[in-house]
C-alpha atoms as a PDB file:
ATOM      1  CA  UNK A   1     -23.980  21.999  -8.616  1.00  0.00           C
ATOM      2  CA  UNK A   2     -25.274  19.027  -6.739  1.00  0.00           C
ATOM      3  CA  UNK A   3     -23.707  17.328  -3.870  1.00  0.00           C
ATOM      4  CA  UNK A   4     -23.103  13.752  -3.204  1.00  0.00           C
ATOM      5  CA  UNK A   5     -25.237  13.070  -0.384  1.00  0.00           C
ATOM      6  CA  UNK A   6     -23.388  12.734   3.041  1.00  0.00           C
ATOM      7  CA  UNK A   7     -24.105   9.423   4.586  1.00  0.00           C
ATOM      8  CA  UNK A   8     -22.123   8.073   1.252  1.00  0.00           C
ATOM      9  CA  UNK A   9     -19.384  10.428   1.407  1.00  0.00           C
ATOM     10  CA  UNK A  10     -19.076   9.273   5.805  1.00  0.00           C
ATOM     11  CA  UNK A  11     -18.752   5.612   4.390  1.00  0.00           C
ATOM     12  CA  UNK A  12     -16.561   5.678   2.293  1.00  0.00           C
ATOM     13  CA  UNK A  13     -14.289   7.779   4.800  1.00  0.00           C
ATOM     14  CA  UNK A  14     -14.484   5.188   7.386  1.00  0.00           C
ATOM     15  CA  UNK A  15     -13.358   2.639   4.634  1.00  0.00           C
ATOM     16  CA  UNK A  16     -10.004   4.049   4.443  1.00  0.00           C
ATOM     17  CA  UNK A  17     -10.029   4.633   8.036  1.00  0.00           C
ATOM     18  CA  UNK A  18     -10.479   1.089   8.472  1.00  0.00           C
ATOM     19  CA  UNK A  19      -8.073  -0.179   5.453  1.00  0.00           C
ATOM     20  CA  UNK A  20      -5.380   2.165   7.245  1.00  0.00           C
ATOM     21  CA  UNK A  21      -6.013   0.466  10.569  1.00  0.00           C
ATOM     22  CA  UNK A  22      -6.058  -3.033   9.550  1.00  0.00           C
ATOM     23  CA  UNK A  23      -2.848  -2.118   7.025  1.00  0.00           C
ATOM     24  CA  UNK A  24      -0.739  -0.952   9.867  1.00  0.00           C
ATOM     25  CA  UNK A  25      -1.672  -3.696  12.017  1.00  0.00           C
ATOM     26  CA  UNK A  26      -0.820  -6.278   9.462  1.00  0.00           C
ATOM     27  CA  UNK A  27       2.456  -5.019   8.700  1.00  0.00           C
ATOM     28  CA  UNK A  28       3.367  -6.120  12.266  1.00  0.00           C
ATOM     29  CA  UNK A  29       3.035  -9.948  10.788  1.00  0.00           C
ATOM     30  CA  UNK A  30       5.038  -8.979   7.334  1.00  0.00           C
ATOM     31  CA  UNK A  31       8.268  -6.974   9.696  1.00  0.00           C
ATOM     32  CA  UNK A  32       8.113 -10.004  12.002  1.00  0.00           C
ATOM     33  CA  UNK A  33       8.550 -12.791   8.893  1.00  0.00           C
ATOM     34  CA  UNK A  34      11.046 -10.219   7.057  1.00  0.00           C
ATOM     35  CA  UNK A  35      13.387  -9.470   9.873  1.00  0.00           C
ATOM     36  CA  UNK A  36      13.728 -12.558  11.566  1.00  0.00           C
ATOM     37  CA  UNK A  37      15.999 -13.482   8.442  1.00  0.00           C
ATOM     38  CA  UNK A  38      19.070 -12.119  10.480  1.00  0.00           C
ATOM     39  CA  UNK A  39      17.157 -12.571  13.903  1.00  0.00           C
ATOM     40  CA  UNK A  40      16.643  -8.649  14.488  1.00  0.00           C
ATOM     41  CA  UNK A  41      20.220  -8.062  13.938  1.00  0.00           C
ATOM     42  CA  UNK A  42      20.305  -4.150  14.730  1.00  0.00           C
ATOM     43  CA  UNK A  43      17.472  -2.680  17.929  1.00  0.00           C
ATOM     44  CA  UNK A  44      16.157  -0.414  14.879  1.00  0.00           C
ATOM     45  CA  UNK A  45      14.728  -3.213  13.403  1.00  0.00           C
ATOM     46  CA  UNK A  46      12.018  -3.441  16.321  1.00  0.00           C
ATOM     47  CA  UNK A  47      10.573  -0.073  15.599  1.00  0.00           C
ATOM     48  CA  UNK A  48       8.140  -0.705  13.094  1.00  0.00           C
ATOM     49  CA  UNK A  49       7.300  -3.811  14.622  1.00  0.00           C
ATOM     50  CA  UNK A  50       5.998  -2.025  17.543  1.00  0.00           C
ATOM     51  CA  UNK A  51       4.687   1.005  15.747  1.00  0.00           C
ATOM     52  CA  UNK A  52       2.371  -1.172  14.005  1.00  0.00           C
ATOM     53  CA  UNK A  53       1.380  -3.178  17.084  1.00  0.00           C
ATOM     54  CA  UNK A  54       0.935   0.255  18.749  1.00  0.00           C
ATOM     55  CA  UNK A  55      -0.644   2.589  16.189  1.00  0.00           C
ATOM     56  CA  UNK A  56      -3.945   0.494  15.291  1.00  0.00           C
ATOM     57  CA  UNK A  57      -4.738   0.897  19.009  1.00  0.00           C
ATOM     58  CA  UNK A  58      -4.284   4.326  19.180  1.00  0.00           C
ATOM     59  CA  UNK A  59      -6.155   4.993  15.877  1.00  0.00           C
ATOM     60  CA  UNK A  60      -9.269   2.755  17.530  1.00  0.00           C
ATOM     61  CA  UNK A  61      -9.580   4.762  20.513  1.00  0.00           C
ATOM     62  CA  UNK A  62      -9.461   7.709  18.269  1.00  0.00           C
ATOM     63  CA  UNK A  63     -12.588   6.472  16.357  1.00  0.00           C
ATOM     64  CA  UNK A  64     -14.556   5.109  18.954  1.00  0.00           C
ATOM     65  CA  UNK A  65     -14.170   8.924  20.934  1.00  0.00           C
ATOM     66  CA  UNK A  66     -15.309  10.583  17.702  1.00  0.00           C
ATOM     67  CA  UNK A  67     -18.156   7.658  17.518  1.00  0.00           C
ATOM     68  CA  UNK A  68     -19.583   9.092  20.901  1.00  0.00           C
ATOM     69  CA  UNK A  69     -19.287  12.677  19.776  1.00  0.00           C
ATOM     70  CA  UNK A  70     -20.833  11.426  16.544  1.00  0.00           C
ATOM     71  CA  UNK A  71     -18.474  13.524  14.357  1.00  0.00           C
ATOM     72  CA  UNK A  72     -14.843  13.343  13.492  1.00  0.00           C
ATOM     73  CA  UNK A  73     -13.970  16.155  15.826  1.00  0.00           C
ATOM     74  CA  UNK A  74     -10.566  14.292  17.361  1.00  0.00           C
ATOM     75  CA  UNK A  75      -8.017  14.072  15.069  1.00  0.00           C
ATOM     76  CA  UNK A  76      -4.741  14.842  17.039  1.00  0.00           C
ATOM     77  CA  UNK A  77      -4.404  11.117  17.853  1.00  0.00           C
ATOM     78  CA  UNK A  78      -4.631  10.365  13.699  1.00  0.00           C
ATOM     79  CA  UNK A  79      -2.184  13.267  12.884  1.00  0.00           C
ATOM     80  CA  UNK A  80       0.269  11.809  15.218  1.00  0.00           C
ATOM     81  CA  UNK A  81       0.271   8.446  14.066  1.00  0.00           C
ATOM     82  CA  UNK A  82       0.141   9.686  10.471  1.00  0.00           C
ATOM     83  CA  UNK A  83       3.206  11.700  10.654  1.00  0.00           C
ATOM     84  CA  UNK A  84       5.285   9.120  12.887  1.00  0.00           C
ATOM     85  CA  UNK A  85       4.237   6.501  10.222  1.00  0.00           C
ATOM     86  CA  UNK A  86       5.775   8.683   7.574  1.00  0.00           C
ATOM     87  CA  UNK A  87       8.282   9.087   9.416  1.00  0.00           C
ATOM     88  CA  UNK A  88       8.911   5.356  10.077  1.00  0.00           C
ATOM     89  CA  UNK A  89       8.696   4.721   6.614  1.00  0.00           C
ATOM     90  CA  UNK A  90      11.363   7.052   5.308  1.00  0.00           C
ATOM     91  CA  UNK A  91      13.930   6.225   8.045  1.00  0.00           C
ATOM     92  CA  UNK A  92      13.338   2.506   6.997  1.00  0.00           C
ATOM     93  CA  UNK A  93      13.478   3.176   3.355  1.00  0.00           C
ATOM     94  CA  UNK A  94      17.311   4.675   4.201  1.00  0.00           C
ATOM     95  CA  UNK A  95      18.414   2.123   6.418  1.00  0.00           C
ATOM     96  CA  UNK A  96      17.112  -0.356   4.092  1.00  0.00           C
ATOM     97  CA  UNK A  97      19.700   1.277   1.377  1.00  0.00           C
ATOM     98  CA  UNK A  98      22.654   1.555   3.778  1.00  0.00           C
ATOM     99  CA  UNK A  99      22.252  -2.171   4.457  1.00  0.00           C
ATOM    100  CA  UNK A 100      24.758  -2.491   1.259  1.00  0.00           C
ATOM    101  CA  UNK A 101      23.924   0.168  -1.279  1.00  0.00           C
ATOM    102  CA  UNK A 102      24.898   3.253  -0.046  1.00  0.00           C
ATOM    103  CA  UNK A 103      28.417   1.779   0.133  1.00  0.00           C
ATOM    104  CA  UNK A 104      29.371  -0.126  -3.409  1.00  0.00           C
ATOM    105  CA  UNK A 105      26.001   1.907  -5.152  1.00  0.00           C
ATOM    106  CA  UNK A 106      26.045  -0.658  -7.803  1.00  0.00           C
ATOM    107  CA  UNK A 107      23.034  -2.397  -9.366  1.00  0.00           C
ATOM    108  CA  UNK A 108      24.331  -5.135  -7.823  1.00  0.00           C
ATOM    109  CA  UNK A 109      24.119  -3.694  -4.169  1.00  0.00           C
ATOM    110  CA  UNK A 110      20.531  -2.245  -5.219  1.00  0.00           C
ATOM    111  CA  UNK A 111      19.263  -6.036  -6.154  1.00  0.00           C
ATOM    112  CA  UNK A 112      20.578  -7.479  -3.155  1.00  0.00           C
ATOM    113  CA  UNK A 113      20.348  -4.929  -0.418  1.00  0.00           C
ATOM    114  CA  UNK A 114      17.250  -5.069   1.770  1.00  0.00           C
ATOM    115  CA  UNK A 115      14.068  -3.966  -0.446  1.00  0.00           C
ATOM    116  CA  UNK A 116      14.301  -0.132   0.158  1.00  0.00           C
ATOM    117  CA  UNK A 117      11.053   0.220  -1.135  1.00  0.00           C
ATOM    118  CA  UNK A 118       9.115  -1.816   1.393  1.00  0.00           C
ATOM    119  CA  UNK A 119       8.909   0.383   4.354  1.00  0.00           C
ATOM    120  CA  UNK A 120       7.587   3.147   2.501  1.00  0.00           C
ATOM    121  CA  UNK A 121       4.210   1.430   2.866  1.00  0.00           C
ATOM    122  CA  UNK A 122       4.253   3.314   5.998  1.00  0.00           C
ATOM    123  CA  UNK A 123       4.745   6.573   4.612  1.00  0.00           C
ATOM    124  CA  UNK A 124       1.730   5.705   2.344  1.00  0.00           C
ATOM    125  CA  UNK A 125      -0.421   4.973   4.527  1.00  0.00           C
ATOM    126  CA  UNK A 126       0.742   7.890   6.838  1.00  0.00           C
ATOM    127  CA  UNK A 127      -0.188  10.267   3.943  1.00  0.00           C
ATOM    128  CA  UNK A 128      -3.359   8.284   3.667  1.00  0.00           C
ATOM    129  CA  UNK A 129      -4.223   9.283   7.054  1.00  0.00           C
ATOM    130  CA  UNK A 130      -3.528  12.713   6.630  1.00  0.00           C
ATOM    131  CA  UNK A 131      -5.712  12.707   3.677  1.00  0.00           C
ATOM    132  CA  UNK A 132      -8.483  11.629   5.291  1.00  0.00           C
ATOM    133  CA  UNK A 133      -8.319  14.411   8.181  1.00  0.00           C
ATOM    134  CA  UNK A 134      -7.346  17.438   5.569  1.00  0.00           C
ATOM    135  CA  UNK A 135      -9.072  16.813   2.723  1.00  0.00           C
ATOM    136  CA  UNK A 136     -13.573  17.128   3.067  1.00  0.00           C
ATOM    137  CA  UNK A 137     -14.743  13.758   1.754  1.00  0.00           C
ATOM    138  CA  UNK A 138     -17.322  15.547  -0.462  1.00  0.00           C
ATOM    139  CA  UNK A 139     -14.271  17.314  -2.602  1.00  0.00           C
ATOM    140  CA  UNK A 140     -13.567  16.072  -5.467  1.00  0.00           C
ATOM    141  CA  UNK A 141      -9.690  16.186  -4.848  1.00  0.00           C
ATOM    142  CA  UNK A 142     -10.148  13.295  -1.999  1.00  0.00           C
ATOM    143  CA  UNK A 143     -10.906  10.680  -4.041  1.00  0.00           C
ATOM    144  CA  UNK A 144      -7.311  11.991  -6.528  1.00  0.00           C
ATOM    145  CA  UNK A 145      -5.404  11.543  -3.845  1.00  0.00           C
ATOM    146  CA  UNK A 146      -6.549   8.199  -2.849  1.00  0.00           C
ATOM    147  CA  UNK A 147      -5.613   7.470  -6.698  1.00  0.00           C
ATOM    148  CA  UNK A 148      -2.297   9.321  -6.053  1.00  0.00           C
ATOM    149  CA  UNK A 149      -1.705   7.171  -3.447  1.00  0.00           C
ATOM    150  CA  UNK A 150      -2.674   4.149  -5.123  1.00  0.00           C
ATOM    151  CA  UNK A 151      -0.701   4.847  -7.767  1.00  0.00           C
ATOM    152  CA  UNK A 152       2.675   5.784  -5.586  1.00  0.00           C
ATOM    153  CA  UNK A 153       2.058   2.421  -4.510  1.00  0.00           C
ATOM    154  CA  UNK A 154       2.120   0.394  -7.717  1.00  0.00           C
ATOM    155  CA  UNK A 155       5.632   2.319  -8.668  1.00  0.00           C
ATOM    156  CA  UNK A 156       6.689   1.048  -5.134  1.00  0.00           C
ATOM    157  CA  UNK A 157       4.962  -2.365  -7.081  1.00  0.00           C
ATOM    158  CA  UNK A 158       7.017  -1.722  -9.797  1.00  0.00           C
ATOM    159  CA  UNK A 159      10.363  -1.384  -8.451  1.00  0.00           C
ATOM    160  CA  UNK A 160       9.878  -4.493  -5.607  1.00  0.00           C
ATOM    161  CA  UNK A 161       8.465  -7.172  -8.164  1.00  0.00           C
ATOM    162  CA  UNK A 162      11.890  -5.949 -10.691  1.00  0.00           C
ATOM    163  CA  UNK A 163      14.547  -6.213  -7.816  1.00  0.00           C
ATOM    164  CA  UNK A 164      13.097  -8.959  -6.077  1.00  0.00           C
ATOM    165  CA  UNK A 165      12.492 -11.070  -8.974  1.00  0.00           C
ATOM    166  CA  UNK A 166      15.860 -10.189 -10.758  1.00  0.00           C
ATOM    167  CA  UNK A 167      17.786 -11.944  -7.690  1.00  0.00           C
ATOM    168  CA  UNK A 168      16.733 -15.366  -9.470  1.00  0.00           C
ATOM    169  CA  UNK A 169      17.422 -13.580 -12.762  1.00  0.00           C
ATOM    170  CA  UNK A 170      13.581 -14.107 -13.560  1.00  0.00           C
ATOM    171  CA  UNK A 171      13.930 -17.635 -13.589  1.00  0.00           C
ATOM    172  CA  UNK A 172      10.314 -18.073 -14.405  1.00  0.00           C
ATOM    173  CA  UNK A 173       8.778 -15.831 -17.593  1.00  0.00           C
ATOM    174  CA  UNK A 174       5.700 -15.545 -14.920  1.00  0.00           C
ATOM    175  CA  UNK A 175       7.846 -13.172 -12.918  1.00  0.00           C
ATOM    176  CA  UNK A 176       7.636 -10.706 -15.087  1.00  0.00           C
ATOM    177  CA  UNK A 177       3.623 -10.308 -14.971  1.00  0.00           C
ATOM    178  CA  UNK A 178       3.560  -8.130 -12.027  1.00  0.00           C
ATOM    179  CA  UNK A 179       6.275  -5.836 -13.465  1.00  0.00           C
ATOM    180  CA  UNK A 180       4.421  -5.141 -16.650  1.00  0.00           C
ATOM    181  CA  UNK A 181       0.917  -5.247 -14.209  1.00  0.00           C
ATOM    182  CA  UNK A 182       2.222  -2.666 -11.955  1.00  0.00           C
ATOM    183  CA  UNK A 183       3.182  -0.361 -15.321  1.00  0.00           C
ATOM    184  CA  UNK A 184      -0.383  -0.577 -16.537  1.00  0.00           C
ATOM    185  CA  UNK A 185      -1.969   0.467 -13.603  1.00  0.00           C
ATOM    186  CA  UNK A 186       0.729   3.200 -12.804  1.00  0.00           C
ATOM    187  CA  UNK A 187      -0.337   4.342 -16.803  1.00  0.00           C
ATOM    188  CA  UNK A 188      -4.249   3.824 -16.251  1.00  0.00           C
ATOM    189  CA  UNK A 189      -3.892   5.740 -12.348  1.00  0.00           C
ATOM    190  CA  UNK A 190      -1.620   9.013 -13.799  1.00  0.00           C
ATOM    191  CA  UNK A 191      -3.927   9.940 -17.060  1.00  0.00           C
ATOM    192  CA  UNK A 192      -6.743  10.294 -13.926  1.00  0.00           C
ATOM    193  CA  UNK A 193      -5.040  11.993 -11.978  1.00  0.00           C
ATOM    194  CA  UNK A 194      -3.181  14.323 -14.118  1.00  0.00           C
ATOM    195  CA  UNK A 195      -5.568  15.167 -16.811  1.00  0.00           C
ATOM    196  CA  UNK A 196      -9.142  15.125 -17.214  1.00  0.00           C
ATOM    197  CA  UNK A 197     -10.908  11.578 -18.463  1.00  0.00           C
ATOM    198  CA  UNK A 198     -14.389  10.186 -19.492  1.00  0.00           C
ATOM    199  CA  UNK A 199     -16.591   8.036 -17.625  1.00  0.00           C
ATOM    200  CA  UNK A 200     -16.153   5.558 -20.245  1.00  0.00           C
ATOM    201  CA  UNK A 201     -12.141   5.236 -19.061  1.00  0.00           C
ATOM    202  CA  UNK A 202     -12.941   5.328 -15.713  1.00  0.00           C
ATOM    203  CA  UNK A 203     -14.937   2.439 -15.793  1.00  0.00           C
ATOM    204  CA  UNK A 204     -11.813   1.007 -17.785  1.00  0.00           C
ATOM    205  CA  UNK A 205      -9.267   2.097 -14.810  1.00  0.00           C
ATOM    206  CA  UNK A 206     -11.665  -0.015 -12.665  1.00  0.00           C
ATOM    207  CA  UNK A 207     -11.489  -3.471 -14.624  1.00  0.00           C
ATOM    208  CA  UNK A 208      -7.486  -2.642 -14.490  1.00  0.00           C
ATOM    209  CA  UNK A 209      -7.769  -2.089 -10.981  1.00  0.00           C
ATOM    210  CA  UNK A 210      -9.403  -5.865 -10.987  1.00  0.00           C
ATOM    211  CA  UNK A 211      -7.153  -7.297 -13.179  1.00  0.00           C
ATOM    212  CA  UNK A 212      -4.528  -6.403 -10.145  1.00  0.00           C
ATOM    213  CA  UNK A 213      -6.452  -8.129  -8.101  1.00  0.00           C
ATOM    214  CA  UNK A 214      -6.409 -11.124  -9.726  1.00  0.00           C
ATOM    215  CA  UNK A 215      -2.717 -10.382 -10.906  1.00  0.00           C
ATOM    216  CA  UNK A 216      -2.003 -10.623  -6.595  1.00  0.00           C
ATOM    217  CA  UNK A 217      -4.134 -13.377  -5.854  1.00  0.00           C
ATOM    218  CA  UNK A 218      -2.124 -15.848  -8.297  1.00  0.00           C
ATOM    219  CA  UNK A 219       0.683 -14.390  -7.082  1.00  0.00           C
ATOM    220  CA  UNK A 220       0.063 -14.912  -3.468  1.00  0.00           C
ATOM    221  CA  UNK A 221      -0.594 -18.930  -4.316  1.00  0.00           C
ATOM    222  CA  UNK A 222       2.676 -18.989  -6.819  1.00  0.00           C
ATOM    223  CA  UNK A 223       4.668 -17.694  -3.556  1.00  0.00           C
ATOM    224  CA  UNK A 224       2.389 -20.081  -1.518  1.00  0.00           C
ATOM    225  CA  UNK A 225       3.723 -22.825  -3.848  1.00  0.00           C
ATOM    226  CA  UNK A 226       7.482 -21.805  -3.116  1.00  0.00           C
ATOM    227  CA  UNK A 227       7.546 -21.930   0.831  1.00  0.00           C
ATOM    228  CA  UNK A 228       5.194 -25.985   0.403  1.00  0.00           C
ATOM    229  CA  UNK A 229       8.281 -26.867  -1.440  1.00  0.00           C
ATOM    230  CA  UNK A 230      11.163 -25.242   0.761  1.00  0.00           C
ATOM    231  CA  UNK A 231      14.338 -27.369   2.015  1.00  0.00           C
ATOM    232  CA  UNK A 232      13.652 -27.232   5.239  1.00  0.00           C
ATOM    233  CA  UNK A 233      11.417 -29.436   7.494  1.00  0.00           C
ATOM    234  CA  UNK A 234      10.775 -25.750   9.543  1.00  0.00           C
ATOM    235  CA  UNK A 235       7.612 -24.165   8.109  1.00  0.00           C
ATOM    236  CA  UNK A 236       8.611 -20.619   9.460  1.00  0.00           C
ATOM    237  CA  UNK A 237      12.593 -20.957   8.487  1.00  0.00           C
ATOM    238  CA  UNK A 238      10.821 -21.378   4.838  1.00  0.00           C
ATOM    239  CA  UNK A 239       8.369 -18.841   5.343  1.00  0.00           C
ATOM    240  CA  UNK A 240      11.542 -16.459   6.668  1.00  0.00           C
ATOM    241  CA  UNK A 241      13.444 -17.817   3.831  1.00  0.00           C
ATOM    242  CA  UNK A 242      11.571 -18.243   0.875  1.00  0.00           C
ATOM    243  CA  UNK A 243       9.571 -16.212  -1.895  1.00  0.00           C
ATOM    244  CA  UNK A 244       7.677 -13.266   0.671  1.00  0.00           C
ATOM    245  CA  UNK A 245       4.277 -15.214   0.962  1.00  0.00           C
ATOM    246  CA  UNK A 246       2.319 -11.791   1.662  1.00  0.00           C
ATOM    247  CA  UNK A 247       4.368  -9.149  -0.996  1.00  0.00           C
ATOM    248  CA  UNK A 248       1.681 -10.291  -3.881  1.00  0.00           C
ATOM    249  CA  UNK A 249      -1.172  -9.019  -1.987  1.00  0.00           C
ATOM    250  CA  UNK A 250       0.001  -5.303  -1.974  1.00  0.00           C
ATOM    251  CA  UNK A 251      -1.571  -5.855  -5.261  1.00  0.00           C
ATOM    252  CA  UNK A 252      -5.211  -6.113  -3.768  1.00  0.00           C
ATOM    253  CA  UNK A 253      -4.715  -3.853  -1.239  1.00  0.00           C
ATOM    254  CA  UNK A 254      -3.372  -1.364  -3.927  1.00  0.00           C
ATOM    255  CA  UNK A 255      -6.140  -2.028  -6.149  1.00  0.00           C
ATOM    256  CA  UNK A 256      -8.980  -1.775  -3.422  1.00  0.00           C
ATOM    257  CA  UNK A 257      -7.469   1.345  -2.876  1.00  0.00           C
ATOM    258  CA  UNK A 258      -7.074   3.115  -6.124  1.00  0.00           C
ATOM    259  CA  UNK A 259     -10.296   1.361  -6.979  1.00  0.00           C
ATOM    260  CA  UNK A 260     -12.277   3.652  -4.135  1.00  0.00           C
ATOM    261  CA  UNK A 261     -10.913   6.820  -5.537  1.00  0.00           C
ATOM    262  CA  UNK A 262     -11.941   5.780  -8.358  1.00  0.00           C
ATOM    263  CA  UNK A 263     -15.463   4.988  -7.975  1.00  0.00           C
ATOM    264  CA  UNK A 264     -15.526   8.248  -5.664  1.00  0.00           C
ATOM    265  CA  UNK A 265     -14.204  10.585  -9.001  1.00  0.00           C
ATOM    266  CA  UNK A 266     -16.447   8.897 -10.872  1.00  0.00           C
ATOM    267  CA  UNK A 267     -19.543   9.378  -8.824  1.00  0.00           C
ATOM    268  CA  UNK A 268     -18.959  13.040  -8.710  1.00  0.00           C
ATOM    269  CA  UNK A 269     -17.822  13.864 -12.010  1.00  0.00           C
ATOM    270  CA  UNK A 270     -21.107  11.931 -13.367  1.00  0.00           C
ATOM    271  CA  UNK A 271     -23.049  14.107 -10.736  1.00  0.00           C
ATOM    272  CA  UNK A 272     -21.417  17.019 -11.079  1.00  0.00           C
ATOM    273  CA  UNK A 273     -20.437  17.305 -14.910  1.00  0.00           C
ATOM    274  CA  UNK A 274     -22.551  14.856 -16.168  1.00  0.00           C
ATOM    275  CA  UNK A 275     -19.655  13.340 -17.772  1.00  0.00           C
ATOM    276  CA  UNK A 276     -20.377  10.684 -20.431  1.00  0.00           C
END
């Protein structure tokens, strides 16, 4: 049986370490635009604001420690942050429901209610970090979880382009594109992870995991388009206001990330198996 070599397997570890860091940090931006739409109403709404200006910090000093022990040999600091992200994300997910759902639980109160799905990015990418200090890099079963991941994400896809886009009743038939998107690469993603596939389809997976990317980049300019034109002479009332200007580009980020798993299954099932 022969081993990917380990100098790949330590890059592609630092990757995700990275994409987690500069995820969590971003999110600060996204929290700030979504909940000044009722100012901060409740003191909860703060939390993940700060987590994510806090935990990127934390997370650096973490690496650059291990950088001059030249190993990953701290990882209290990650574990921490990974669970308290999790953590974050399922409190918001329920507070997002009890913003109207949990008391009419009609579709109606599901459509309108703040997107419940949104704050599990945290959980995500607190699982991601746990992933990448429990799982060995040169296991086969790290890159299927990054694919799990990804694909947990693209249901999350799934359900925020539907509910978002059925508060306009899908005025425009381009709506629906990341709806059916997101189901393609949820299909594509599961058959990996769930049964065994050829090289030939995981080369397939990968184009998929491009279309998305291309899929969130139009998306990102279509939203772009909708806060140019808002009614207001404020750009950040119509940023607050209008279409989510960054909710597109969880399709590249979800892409980039199923799209690493990928390539890392692939690279070790062709070494490994010899798969054809």
């Amino acid at each position: 049986m022969e081993k990917i070599s380990k100098p790949r397997q330590i890059s592609l570890w630092l990757i995700i370490e990275i994409f987690v860091i500069v995820n969590i940090g971003f999110l600060a931006i996204d929290i700030f635009i979504a909940h000044s739409v009722n100012s901060f109403h409740h003191p909860a709404e703060w939390i993940p604001f700060y987590f994510s200006l806090v935990a990127p910090v934390l997370l650096s000093v973490e690496f650059m420690l291990n950088r001059r022990l030249r190993a990953q040999k701290l990882q209290t600091i990650g574990r921490v942050v990974g669970y308290s992200s999790i953590a974050v994300g399922i409190l918001g997910a329920v507070f997002h429901l009890n913003s109207s759902f949990f008391e009419s639980q009609t579709i109606h109160s599901l459509v309108y209610a703040a997107p419940f799905a949104a704050p599990l990015a945290y959980a995500g990418l607190g699982f991601l970090l746990l992933v990448n200090r429990s799982v060995p890099a040169e296991k086969l079963e790290w890159g299927k979880w990054l694919i799990f991941l990804g694909m947990g994400g693209f249901v999350g896809n799934f359900i925020l382009s539907l509910l978002d886009h059925a508060q306009n009743g899908f005025f425009f038939w381009t709506e629906w594109i990341p709806v059916f998107s997101s189901a393609i690469a949820i299909g594509f993603l599961s058959v990996i992870f769930f049964g065994k596939v050829s090289r030939r389809f995981l080369d397939l997976t990968l184009a998929v995991m491009f279309v998305q990317v291309i899929v969130g980049s139009i998306g990102f300019y279509f939203h772009g388009m909708a806060l140019t034109s808002g009614v207001d002479t404020s750009f950040f009332k119509n940023l607050v206001s209008t279409a989510p200007i960054f909710a597109p580009l969880l399709f590249v980020n979800l892409a980039f990330l199923a799209g690493v798993g990928i390539w890392d299954v692939r690279s070790k099932l062709y070494h490994i198996e010899g798969v054809q």
